[in-house]
Protein backbone atom coordinates (compact mmCIF):
# COMPACT_ATOMS: atom_id res chain seq x y z
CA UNK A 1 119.22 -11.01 84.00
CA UNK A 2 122.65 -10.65 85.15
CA UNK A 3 123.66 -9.12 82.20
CA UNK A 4 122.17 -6.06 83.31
CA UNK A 5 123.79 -6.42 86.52
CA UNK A 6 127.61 -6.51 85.36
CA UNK A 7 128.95 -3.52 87.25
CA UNK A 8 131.92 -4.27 89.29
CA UNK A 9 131.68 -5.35 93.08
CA UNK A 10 133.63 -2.35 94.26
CA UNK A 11 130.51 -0.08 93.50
CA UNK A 12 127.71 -2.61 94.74
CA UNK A 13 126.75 -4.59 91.96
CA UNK A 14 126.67 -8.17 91.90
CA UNK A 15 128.67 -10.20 89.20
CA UNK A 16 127.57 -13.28 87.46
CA UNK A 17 129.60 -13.26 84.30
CA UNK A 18 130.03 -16.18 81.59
CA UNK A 19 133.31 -16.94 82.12
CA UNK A 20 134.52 -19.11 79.61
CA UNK A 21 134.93 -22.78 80.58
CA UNK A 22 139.07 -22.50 80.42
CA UNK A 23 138.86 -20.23 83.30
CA UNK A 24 135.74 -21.62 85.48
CA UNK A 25 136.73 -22.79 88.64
CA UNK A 26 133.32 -24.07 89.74
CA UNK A 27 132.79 -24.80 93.59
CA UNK A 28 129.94 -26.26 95.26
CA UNK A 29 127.94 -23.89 97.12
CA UNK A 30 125.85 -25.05 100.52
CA UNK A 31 122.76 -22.34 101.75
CA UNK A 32 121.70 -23.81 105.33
CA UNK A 33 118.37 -22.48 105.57
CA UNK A 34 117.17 -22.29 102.19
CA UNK A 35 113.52 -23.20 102.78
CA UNK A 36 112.83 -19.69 104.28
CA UNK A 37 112.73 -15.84 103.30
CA UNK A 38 115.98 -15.27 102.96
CA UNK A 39 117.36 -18.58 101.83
CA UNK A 40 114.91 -19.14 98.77
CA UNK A 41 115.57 -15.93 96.90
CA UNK A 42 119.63 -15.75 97.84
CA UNK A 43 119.48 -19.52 96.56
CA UNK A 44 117.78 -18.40 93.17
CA UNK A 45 120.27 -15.94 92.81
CA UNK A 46 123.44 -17.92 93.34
CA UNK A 47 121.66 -20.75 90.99
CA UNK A 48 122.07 -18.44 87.81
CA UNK A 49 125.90 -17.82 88.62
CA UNK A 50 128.37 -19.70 86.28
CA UNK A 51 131.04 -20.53 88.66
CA UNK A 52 128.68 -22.50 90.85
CA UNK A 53 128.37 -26.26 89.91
CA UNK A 54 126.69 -27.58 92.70
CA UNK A 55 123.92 -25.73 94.85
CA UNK A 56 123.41 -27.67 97.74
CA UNK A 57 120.28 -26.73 99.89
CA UNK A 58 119.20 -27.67 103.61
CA UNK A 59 116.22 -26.72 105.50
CA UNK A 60 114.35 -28.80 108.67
CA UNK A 61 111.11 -28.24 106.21
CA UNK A 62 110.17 -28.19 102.28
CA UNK A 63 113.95 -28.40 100.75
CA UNK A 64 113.02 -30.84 98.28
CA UNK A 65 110.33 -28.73 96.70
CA UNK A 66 112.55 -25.80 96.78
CA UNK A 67 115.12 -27.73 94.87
CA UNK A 68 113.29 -29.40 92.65
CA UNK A 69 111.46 -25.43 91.92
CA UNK A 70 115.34 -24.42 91.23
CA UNK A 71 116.33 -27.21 89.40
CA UNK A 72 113.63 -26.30 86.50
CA UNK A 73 116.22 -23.16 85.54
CA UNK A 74 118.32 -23.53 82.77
CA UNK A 75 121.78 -22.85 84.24
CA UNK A 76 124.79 -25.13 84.86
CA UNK A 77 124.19 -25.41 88.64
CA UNK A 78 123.02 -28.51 89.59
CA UNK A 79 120.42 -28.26 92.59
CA UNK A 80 120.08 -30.99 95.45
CA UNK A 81 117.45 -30.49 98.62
CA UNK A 82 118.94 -32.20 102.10
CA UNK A 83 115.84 -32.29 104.91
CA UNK A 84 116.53 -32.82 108.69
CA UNK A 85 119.80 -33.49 110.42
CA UNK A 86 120.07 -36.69 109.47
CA UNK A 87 120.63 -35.22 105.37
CA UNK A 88 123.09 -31.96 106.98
CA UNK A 89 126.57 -34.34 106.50
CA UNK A 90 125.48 -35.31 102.74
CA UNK A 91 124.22 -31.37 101.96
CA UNK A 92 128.11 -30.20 103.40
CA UNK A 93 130.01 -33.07 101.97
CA UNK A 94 133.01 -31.44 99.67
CA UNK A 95 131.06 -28.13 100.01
CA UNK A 96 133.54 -24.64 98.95
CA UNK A 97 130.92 -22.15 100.30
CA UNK A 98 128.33 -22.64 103.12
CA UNK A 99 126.42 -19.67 103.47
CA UNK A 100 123.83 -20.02 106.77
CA UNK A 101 120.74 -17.62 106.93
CA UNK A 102 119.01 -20.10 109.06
CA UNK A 103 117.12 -19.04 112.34
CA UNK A 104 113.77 -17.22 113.07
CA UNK A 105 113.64 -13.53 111.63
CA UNK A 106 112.82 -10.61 113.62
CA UNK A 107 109.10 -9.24 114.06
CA UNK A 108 108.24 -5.89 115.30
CA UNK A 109 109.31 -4.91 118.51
CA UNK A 110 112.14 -6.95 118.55
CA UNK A 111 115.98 -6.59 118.69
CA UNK A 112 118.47 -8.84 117.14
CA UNK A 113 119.46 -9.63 120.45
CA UNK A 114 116.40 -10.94 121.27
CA UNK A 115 116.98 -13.69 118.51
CA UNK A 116 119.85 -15.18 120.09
CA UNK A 117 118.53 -17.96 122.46
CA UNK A 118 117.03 -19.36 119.45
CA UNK A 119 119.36 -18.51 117.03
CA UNK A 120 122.75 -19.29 119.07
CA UNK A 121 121.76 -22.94 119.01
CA UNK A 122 120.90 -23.20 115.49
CA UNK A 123 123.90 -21.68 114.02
CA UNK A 124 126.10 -24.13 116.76
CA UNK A 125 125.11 -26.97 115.81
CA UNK A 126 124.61 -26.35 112.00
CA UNK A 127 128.44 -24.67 112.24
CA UNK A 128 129.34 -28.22 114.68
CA UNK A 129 128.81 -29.99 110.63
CA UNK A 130 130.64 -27.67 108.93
CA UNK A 131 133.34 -28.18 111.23
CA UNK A 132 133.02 -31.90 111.04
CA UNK A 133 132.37 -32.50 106.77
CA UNK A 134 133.63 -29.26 105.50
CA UNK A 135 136.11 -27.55 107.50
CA UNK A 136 138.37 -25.71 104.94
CA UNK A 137 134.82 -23.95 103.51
CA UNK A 138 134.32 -20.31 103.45
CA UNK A 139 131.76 -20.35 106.09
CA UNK A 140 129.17 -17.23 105.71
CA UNK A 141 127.20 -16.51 108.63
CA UNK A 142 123.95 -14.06 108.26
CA UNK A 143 122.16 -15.17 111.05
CA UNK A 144 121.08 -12.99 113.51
CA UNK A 145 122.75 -11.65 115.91
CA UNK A 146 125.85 -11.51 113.88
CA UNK A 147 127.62 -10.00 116.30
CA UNK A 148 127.28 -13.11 118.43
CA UNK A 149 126.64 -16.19 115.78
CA UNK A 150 130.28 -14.87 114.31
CA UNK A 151 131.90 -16.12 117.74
CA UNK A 152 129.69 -18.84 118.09
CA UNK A 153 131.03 -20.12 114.93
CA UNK A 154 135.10 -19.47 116.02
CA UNK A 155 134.63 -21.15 119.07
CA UNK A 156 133.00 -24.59 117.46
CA UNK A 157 135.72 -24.80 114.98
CA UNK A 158 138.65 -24.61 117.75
CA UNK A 159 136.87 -27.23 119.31
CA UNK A 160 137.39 -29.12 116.38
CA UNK A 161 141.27 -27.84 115.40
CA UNK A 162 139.55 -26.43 112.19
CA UNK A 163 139.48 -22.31 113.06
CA UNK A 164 141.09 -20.61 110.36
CA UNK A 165 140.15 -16.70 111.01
CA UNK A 166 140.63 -16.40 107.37
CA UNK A 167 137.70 -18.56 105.96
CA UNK A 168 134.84 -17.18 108.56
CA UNK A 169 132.76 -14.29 108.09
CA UNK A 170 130.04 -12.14 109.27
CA UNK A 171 127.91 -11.10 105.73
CA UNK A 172 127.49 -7.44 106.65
CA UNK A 173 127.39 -6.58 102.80
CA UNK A 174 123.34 -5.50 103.50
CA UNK A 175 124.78 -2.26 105.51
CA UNK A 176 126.69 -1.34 102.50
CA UNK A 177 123.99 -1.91 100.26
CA UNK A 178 122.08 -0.07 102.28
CA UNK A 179 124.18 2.82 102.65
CA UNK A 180 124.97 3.54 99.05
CA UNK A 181 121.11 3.00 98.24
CA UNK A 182 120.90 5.86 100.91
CA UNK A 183 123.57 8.35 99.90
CA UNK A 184 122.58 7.58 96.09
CA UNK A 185 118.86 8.72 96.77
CA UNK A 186 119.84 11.97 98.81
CA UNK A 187 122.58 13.11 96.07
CA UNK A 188 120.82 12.00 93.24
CA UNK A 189 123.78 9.63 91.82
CA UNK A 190 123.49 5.85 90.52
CA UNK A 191 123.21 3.55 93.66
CA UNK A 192 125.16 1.10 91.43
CA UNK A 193 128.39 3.49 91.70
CA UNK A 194 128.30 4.37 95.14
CA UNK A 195 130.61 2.61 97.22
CA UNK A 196 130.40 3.76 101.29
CA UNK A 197 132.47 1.17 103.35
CA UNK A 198 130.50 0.58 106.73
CA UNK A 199 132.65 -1.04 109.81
CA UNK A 200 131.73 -2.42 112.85
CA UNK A 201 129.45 -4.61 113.46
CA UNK A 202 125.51 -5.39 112.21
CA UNK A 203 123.33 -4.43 114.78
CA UNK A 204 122.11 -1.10 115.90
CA UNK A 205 125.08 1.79 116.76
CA UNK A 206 127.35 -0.58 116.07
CA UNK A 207 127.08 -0.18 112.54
CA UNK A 208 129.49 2.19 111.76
CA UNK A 209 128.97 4.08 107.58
CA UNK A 210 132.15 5.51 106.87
CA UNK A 211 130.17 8.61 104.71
CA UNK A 212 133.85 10.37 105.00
CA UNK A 213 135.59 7.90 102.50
CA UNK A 214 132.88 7.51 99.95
CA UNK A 215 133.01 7.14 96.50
CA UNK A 216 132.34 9.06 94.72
CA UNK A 217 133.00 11.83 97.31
CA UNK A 218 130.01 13.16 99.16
CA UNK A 219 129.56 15.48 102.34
CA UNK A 220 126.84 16.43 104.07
CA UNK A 221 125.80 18.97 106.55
CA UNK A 222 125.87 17.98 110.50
CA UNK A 223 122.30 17.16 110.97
CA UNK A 224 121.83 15.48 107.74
CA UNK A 225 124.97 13.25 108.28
CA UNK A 226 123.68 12.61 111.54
CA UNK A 227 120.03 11.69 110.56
CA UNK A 228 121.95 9.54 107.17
CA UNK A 229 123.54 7.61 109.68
CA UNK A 230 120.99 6.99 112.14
CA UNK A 231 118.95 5.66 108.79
CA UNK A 232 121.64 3.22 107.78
CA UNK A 233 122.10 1.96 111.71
CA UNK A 234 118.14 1.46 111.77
CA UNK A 235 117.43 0.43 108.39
CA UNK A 236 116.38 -3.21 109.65
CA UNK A 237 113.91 -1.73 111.89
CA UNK A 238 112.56 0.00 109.37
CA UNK A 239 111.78 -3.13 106.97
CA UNK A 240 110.45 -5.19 109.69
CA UNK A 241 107.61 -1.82 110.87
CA UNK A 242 106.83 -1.81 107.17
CA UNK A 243 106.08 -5.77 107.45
CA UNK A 244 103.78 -4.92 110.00
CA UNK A 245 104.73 -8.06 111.38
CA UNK A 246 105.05 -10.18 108.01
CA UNK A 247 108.87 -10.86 108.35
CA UNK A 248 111.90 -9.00 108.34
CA UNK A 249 114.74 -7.94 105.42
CA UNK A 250 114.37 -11.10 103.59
CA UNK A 251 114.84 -10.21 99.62
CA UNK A 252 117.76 -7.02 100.10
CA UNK A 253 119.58 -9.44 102.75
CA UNK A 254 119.15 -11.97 99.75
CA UNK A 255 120.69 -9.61 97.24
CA UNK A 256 123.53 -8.74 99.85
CA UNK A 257 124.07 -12.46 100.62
CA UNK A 258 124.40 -13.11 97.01
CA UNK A 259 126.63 -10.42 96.45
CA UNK A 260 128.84 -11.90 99.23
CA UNK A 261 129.28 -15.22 97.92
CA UNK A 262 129.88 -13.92 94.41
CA UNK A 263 132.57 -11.79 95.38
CA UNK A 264 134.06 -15.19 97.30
CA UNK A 265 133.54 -17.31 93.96
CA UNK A 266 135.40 -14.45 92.21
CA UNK A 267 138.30 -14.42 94.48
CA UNK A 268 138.74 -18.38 94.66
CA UNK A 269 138.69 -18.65 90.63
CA UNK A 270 141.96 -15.94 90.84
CA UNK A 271 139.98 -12.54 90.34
CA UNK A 272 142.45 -9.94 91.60
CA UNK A 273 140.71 -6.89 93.60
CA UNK A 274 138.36 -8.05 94.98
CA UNK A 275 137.23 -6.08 98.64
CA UNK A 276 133.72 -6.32 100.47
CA UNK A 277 133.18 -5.36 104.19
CA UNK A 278 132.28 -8.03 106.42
CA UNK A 279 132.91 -8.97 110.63
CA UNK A 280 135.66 -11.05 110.86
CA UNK A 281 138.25 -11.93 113.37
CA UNK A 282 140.36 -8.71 114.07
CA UNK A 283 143.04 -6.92 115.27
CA UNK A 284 141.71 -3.48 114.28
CA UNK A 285 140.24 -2.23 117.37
CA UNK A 286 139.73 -3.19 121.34
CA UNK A 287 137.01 -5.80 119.88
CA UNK A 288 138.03 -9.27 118.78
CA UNK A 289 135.66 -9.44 116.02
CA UNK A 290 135.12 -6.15 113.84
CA UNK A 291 134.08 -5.21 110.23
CA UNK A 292 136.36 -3.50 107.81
CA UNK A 293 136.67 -3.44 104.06
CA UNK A 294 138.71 -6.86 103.72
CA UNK A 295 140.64 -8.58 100.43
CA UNK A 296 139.35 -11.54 99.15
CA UNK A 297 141.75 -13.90 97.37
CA UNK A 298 141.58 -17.77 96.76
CA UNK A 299 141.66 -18.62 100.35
CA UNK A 300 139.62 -16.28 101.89
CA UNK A 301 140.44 -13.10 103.65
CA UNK A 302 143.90 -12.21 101.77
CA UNK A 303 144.72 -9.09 103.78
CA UNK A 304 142.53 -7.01 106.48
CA UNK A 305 142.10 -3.28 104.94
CA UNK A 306 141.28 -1.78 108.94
CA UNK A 307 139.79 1.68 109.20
CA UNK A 308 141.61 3.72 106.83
CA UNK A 309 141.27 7.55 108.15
CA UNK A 310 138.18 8.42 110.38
CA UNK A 311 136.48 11.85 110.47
CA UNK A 312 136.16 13.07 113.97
CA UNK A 313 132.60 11.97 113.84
CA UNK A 314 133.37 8.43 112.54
CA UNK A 315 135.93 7.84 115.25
CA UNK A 316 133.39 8.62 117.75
CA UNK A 317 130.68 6.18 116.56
CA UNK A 318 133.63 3.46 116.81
CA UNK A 319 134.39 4.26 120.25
CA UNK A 320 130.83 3.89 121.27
CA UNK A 321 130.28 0.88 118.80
CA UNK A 322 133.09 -1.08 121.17
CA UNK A 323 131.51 -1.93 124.18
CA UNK A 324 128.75 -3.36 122.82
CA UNK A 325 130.84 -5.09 120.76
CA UNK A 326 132.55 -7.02 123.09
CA UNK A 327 129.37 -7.61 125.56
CA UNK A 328 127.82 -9.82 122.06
CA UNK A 329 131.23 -11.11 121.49
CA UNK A 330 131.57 -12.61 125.06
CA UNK A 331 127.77 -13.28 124.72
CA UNK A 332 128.52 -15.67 121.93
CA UNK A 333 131.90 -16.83 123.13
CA UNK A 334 130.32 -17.85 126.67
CA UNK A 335 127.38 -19.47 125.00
CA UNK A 336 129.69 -22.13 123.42
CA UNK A 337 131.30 -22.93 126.38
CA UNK A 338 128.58 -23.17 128.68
């Protein structure tokens, strides 16, 4: 499958390789979550990938089946299914990677926001473990309300003298999937060679496509770049009226998670280059937590890329991107400390 799929991060694809066994550096990889729509297909995914030795999966409901469905595949991953809190400190023991799409998904009508009270707890005290039996992992947070859950998860690791701004992101990668699926469509070019950075954050206005510094270069007129962007920034919404009420971006959020991680496993095996978006701790703007294009090396965030140069347009749809920014920062920040 992945053979087909062997086009370099930098222009969307994802990368599972056969590296050679002189230059695997395998890591085990946790999914928190993995029971539901997002978690099972991201899971199956990140199961065929070479550099993964140990897929370790944990749900509150039907992890074993899902593991013992995965563990039928003939790659070098080996598969384990953890069930209920008391299995979470045996799923995160010696774990590289914990990616966490756990949490209810959004239905029609509703907001990420409104997915916090539930979500905000979940994603505290599955983040609490990490902290505890993990806390040098790359942690991957893609539950909802990113924006928030990205905070959430800072604040429970300085209560545990384990934050290291370096190691914890917010997977926005779905944004820039989105957004060279977009562009590609309207200018007729391969989706799998766009590359359209998108800052920010992932919710609403606050997702921010940079169309301006595009590759390959693209422009549009005024109302087109206007309506482009407004499709990118309410692509979610669209998935979950097309559900009619079925769920929410499960399989494209599990393609973007996947690419994600693989683009971590890269970078902590020595691949030079590597750069994905994704909301991390930042000094980039007025908010304290911001996506940018960001360089992945062996231990995590390498070097912050920022903004680069902004059209006129861009730098507006930062500027009103900020205050909401910081109202779901403090949101999350406050939640912690309550």
């Amino acid at each position: 499958m992945f053979s087909t799929m062997s086009k370099t991060l930098s222009t969307g694809g994802l990368i599972c390789r056969n590296f050679s066994s002189s230059t695997k550096r395998q890591a085990k990889v946790a999914v928190l979550g993995a029971s539901g729509g997002i978690g099972q297909p991201m899971s199956l995914l990140i199961k065929q990938n070479p550099l993964v030795s140990h897929l370790s999966l944990y749900d509150i409901a039907h992890t074993p089946g899902v593991a013992a469905d995965l563990s039928h595949i003939n790659s070098a991953a080996k598969v384990t299914g953890h069930m209920g809190p008391d299995q979470l400190s045996a799923c995160l023991d010696k774990c590289d990677i914990v990616v966490i799409p756990a949490g209810v998904p959004r239905k029609p009508g509703m907001t990420r926001d409104d997915l916090f009270n539930t979500n905000a707890s979940i994603v505290r005290d599955l983040t609490d473990a990490c902290a505890r039996v993990c806390p040098q992992a790359m942690i991957c947070i893609i539950a909802n309300p990113v924006n928030s859950t990205v905070p959430i998860t800072a604040e429970v690791f300085k209560k545990h003298n384990a934050f290291d701004p370096k190691r914890i992101f917010g997977v926005t990668t779905l944004d820039v999937v989105r957004a060279n699926a977009f562009i590609a469509e309207a200018k007729g070019l391969d989706a799998a060679e766009v590359s359209c950075p998108v800052v920010g954050g992932h919710a609403g206005i606050t997702i921010v496509p940079l169309i301006s510094q595009c590759k390959p270069a693209v422009s549009f007129d005024a109302d087109k770049l206007d309506a482009m962007t407004k499709r990118i920034q309410d692509a979610g919404t669209e998935v979950v009226k097309a559900k009619a009420g079925a769920g929410s971006a499960t399989l494209s959020m599990a393609f973007a998670g996947a690419r994600f991680t693989f683009s971590l496993l890269n970078a902590m095996k020595g691949k030079t280059g590597v750069i994905e978006c994704a909301y991390v701790k930042s000094n980039e703007t007025d908010a304290s937590y911001f996506a940018t294009p960001i360089h992945l090396g062996p231990n995590g965030m390498e070097k912050n890329l920022g903004l680069g140069k902004l059209s006129a347009y861009e730098k507006d749809l930062v500027e009103k991107a900020i205050p909401e920014l910081k109202a779901s920062i403090k949101k999350g920040e406050d939640f912690v400390h309550k």
